[in-house]
Protein backbone atom coordinates (compact mmCIF):
# COMPACT_ATOMS: atom_id res chain seq x y z
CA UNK A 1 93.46 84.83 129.75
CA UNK A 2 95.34 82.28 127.82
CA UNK A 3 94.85 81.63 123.97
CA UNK A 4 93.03 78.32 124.71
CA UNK A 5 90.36 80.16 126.75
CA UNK A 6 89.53 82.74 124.53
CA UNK A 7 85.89 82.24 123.22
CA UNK A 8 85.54 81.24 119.74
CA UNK A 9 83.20 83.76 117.41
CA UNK A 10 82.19 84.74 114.08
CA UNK A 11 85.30 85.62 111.96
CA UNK A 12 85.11 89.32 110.73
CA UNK A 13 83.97 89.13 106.87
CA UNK A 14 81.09 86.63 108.39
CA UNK A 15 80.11 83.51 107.24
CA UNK A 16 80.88 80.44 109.40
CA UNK A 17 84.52 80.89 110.11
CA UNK A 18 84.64 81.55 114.26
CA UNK A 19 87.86 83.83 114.78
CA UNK A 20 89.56 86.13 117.34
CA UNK A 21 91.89 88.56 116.66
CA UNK A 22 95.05 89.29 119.11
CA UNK A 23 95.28 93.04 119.71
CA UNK A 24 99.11 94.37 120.36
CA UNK A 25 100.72 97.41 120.63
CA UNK A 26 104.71 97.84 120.29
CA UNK A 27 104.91 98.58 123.83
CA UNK A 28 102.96 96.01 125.81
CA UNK A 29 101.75 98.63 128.61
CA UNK A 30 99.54 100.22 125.86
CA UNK A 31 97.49 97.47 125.29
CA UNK A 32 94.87 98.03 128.30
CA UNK A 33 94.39 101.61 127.43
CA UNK A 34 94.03 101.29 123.64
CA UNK A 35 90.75 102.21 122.57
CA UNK A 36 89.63 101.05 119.03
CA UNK A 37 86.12 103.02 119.27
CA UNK A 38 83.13 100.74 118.21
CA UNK A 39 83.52 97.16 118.17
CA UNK A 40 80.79 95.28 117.59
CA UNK A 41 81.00 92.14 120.19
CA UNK A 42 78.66 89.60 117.75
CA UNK A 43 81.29 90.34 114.72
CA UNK A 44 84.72 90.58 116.43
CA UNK A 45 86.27 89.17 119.27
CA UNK A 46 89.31 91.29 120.30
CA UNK A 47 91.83 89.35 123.08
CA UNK A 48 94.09 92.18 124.54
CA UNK A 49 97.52 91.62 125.26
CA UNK A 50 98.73 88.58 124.08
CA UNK A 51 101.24 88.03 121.04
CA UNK A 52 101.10 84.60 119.71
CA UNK A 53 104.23 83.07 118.45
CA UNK A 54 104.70 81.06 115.34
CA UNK A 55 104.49 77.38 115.43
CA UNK A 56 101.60 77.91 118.46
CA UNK A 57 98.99 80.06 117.44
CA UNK A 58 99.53 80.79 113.67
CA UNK A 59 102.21 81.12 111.09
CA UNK A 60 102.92 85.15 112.09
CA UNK A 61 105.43 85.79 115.25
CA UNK A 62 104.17 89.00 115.98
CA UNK A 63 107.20 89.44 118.54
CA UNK A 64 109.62 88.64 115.58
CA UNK A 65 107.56 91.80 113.90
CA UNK A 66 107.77 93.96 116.97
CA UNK A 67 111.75 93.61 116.92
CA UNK A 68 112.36 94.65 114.01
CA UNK A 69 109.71 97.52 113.21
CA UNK A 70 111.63 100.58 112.78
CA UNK A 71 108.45 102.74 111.94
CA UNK A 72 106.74 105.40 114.32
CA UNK A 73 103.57 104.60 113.85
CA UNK A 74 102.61 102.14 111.36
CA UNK A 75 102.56 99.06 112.53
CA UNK A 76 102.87 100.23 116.31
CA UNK A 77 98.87 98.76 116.97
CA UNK A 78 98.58 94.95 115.33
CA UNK A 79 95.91 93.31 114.99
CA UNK A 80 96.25 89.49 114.05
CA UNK A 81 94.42 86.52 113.10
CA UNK A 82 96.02 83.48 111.83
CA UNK A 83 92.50 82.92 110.01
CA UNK A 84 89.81 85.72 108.83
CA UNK A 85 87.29 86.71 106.48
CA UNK A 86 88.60 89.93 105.21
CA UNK A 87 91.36 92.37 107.06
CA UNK A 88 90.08 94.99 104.57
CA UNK A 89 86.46 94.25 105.82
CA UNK A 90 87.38 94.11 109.68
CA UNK A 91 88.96 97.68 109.39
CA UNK A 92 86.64 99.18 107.26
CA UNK A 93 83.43 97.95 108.32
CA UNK A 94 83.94 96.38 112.16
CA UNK A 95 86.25 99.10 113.18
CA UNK A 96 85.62 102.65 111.42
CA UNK A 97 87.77 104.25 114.61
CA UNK A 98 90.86 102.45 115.02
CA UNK A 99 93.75 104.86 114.60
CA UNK A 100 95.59 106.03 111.41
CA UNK A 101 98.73 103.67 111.47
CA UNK A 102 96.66 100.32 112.60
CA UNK A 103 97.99 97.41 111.03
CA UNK A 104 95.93 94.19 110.70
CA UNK A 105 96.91 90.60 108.81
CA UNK A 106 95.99 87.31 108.90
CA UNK A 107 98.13 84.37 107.87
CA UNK A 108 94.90 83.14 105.86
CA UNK A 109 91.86 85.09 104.21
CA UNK A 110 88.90 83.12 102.98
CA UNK A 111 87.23 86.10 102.04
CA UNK A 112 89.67 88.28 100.44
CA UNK A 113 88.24 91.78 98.70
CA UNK A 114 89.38 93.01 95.52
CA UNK A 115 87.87 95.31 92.54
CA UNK A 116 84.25 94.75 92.91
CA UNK A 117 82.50 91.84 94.04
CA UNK A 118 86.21 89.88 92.98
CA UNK A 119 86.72 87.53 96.67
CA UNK A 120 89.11 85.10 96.68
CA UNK A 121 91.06 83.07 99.50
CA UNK A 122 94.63 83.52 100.00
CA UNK A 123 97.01 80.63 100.64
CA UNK A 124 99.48 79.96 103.63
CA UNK A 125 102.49 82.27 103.13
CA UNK A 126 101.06 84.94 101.65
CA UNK A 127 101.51 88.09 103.65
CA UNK A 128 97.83 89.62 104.26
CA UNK A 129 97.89 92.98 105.57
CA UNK A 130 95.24 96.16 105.54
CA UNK A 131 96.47 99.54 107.36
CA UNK A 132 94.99 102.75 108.04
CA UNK A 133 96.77 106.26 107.39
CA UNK A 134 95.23 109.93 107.06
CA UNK A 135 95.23 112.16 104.06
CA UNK A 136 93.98 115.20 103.58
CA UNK A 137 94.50 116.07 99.55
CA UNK A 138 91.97 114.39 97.73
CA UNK A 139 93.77 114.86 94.77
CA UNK A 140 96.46 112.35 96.12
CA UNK A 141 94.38 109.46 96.53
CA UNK A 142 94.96 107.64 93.22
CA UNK A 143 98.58 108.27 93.68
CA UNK A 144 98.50 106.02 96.63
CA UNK A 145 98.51 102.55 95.69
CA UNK A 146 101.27 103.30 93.23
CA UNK A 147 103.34 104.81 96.70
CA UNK A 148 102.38 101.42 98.38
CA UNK A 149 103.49 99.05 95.48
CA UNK A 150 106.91 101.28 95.39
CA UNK A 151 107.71 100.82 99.14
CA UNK A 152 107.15 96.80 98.72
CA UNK A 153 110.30 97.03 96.26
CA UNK A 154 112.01 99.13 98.62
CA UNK A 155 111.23 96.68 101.39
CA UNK A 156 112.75 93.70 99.27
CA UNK A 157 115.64 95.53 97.47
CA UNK A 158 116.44 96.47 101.02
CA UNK A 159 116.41 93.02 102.88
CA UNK A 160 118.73 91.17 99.60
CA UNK A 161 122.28 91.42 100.69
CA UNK A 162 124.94 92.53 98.44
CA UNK A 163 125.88 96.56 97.22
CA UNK A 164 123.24 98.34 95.26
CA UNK A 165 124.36 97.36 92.11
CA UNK A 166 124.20 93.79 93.01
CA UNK A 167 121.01 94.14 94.29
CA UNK A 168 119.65 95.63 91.62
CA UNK A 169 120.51 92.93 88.88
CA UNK A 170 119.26 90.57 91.13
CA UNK A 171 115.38 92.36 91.30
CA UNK A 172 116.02 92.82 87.27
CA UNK A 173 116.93 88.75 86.70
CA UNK A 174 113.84 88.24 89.29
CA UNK A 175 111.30 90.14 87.04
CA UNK A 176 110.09 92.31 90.01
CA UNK A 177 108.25 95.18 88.29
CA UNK A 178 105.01 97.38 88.46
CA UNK A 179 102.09 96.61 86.91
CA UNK A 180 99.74 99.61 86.59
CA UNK A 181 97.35 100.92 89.05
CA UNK A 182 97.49 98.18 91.42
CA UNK A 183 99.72 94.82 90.95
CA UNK A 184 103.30 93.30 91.51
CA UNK A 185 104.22 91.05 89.05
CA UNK A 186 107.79 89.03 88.88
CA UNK A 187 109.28 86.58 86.51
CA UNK A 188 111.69 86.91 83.44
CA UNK A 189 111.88 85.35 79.74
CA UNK A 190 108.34 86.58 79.31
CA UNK A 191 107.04 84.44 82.28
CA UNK A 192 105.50 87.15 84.46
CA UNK A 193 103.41 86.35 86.86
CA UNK A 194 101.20 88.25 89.70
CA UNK A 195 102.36 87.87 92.99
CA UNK A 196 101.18 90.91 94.83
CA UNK A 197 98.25 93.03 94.36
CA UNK A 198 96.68 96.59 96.66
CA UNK A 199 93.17 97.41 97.26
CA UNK A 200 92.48 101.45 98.77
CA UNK A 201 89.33 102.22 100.13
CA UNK A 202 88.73 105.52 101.55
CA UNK A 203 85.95 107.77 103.07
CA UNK A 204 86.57 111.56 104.28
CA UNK A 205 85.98 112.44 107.73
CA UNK A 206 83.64 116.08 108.03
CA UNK A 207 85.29 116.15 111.45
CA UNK A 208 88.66 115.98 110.98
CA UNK A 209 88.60 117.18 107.85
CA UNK A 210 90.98 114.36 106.07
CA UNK A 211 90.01 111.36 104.35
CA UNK A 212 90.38 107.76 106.07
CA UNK A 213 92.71 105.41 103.65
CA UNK A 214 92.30 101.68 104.08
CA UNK A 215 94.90 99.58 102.13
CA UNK A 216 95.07 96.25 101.95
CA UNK A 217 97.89 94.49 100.67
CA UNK A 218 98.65 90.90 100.19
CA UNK A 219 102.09 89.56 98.55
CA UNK A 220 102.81 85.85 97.81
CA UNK A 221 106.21 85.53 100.17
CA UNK A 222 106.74 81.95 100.60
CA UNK A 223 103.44 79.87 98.95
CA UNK A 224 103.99 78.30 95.52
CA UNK A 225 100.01 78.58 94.71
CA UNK A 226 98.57 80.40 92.77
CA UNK A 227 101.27 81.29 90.91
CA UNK A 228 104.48 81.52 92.65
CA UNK A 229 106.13 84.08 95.69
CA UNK A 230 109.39 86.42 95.78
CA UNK A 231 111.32 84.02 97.85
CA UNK A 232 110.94 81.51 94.42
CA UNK A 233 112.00 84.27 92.44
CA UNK A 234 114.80 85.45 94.53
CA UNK A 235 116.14 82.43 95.20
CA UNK A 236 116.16 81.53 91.16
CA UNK A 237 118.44 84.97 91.09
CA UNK A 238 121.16 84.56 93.21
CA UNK A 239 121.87 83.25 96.74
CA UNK A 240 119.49 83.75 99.83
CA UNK A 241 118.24 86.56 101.04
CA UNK A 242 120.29 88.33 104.00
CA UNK A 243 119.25 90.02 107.50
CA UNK A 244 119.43 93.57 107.02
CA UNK A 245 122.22 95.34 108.69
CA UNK A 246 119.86 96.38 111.45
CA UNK A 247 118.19 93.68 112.43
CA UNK A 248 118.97 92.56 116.02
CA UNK A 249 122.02 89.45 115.60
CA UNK A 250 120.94 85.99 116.35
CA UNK A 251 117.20 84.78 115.54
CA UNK A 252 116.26 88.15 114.34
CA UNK A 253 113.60 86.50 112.38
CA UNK A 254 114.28 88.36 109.09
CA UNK A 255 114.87 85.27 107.36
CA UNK A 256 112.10 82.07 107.24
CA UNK A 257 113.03 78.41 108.34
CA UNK A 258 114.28 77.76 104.67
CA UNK A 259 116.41 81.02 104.46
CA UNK A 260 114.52 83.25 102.77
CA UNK A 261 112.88 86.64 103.69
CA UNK A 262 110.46 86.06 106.19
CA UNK A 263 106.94 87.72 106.52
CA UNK A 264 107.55 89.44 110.09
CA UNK A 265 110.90 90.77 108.35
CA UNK A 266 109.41 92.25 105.08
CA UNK A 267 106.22 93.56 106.81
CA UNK A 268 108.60 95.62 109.21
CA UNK A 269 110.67 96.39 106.62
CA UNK A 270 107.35 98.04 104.42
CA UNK A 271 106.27 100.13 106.72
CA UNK A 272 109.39 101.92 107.59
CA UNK A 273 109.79 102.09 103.67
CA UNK A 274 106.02 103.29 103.31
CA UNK A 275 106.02 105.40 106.50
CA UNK A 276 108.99 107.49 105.69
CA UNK A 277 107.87 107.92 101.53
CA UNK A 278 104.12 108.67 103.03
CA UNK A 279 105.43 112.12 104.75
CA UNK A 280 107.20 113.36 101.91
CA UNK A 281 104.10 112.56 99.53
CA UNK A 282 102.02 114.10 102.20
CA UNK A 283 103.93 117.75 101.26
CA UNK A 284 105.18 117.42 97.96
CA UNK A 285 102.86 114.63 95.92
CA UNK A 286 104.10 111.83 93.86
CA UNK A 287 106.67 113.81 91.60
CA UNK A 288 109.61 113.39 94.21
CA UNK A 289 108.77 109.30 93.47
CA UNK A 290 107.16 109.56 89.81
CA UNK A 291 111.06 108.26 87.93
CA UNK A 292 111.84 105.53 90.60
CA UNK A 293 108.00 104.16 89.57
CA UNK A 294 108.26 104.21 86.09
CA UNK A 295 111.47 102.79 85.86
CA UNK A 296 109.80 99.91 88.06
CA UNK A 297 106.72 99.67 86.29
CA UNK A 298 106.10 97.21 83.13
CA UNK A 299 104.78 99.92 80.59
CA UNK A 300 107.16 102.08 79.57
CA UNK A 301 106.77 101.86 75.73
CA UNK A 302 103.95 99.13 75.72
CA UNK A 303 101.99 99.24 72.87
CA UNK A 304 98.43 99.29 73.84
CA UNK A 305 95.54 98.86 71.23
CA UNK A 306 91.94 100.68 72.26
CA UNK A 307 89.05 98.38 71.66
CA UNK A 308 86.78 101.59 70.96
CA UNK A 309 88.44 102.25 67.46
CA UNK A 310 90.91 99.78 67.29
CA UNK A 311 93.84 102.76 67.51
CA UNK A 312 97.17 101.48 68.89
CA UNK A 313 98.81 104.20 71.28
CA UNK A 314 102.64 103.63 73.39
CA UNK A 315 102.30 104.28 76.80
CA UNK A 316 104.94 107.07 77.64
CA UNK A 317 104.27 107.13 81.86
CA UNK A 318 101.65 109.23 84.01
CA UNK A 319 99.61 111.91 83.63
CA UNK A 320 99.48 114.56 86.24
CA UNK A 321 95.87 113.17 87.49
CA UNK A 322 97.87 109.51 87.79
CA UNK A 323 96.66 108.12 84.69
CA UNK A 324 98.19 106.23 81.79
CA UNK A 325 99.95 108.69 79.40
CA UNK A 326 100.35 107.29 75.53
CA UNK A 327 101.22 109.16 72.10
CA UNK A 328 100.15 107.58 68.60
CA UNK A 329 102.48 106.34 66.06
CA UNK A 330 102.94 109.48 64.77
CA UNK A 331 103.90 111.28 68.27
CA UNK A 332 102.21 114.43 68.04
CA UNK A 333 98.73 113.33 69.60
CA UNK A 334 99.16 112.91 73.57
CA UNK A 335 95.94 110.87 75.04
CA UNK A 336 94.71 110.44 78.66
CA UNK A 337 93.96 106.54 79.06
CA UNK A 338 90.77 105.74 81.55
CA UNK A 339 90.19 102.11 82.69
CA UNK A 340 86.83 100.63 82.23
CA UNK A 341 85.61 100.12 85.59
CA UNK A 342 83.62 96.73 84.07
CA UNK A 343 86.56 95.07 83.40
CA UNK A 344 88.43 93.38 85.70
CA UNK A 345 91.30 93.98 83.42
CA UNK A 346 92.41 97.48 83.63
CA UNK A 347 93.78 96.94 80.19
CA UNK A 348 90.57 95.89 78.47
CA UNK A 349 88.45 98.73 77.32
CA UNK A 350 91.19 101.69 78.06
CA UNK A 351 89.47 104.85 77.17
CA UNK A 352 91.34 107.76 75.69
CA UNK A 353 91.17 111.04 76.09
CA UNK A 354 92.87 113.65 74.16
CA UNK A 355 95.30 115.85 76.02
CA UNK A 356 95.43 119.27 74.45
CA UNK A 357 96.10 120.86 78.16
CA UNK A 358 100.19 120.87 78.61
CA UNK A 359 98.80 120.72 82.41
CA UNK A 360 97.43 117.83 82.03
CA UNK A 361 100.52 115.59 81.78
């Protein structure tokens, strides 16, 4: 079946967008045999087998991801759309079986989920991606969208050419940082600005006794709107963004058309990065990644003051249950800081709680 000839139907997320998604597995043969479990054939229309190349169907080249996917298993089944409701919605909702490591994007959302009822549509060269992995700690699960914002660094730090050291000034001139639970933020001189953000959704499985961890992440690569994308910011701290050393040579598609990282290259690149950091989180929690976050993140020392009683605290890093850690002026009193699940803003109505538990940090 060609791509002109597949039938046109509701997008998944509803509403009156008509959509197919292109179903692909790292090695073609798999394709025919995959089984997704339930798909519902008035929501989703899957077309097996055929990989649509930029320029021609959408803005993704899924065969530009393919080469250069390093992971086992994440990534291995794709699922694209060059226009969709929700990814987060079509693996959630429209396909509760797909398998753990199940990748699927969209080059445009026009119903993009967030905290909430917060829906938004994302622009043309932002990279739209949810994924499916397997976890069996409960106790882990807030520590997960901090792993996932980690491994996007990782992703970029390890597609900029240049040693480590030059690498690293460059991400520090760029303003890449961590904003706490959920957000990447870049810019410097004060101008910081969002240009990435994760959403985890998760529901435990009596059967196999591990809970089912949907994360969706979108991250402004190459559009200017609504604020501006890591190629901007890169590009405004040193020269273009290289190939990695292990891409394949000649039109490896690691870079875009204007020479800086490409979408196919980053997403291949994050989940190798997130793959890899996943096992050893998996056995040994986030401790083995808790210094390489907070020397990422935005908050180290922030002064924070708590609407409740108007008390300013300094956040000092993460408690041991993954939330915000803070002293008082005087530094004997240790607090626990909750966000108010109201606000939108995870730094409007913080509420403290006293540790008096060393365990507790």
């Amino acid at each position: 079946m060609s791509a002109a000839a597949a039938a046109a139907v509701p997008a998944a997320g509803g509403g009156d967008e008509r959509q197919r998604f292109f179903l692909n597995t790292r090695t073609p043969e798999d394709v025919a045999s995959l089984d997704l479990g339930r798909v519902p054939a008035d929501a989703l229309h899957i077309v097996r087998g055929l990989i649509p190349v930029k320029g021609t169907d959408g803005d993704f080249d899924v065969n530009a991801f393919f080469e250069q996917l390093q992971s086992h298993q994440l990534g291995a089944t794709c699922l694209y759309a060059p226009r969709v409701g929700s990814t987060q919605l079509a693996l959630t909702k429209l396909l509760p079986d797909a398998p753990a490591g199940t990748i699927c994007l969209a080059d445009v959302q026009v119903k993009g989920v967030g905290r909430g009822a917060n829906v938004w549509e994302s622009p043309l060269g932002c990279l739209c991606v949810s994924f499916k992995v397997s976890l069996k700690d409960g106790g882990k699960l807030v520590f997960v969208q901090y792993l996932v914002s980690l491994a996007v660094l990782r992703a970029v730090r390890s597609l900029c050419g240049g040693s480590p050291d030059v690498v690293a000034k460059r991400i520090e001139k760029a303003g890449l940082r961590l904003k706490w639970p959920n957000d990447l933020y870049g810019g410097a001189d004060g101008d910081t600005m969002k240009i990435g953000g994760i959403i985890c959704n998760s529901e435990y499985s009596n059967e196999r006794k591990e809970f089912d961890v949907v994360i969706g992440l979108g991250v402004n690569v190459t559009n200017d709107k609504p604020t501006t994308n890591i190629n901007a910011l890169l590009g405004a701290a040193g020269e273009g963004a290289a190939a990695p050393a292990s891409a394949p040579a000649g039109g490896d598609g690691a870079t875009d058309d204007a020479g800086g990282l490409s979408k196919e290259a980053l997403l291949a690149r994050f989940c190798h990065e997130f793959e890899s950091m996943l096992s050893e989180f998996s056995d040994k929690g986030f401790e083995p990644f808790l210094s390489e976050y907070l020397a990422n993140w935005m908050h180290s020392g922030q002064q924070v003051t708590l609407e409740a009683d108007n008390t300013t605290v300094i956040i000092s890093g993460l408690t041991s249950a993954g939330f915000l850690k803070a002293v008082d002026a005087s530094g004997h009193n240790k607090f626990e800081l909750h966000p108010n699940t109201n606000s939108l803003d995870f730094f409007k109505g913080l509420i403290k709680k006293k540790i008096n538990n060393p365990a507790q940090e």
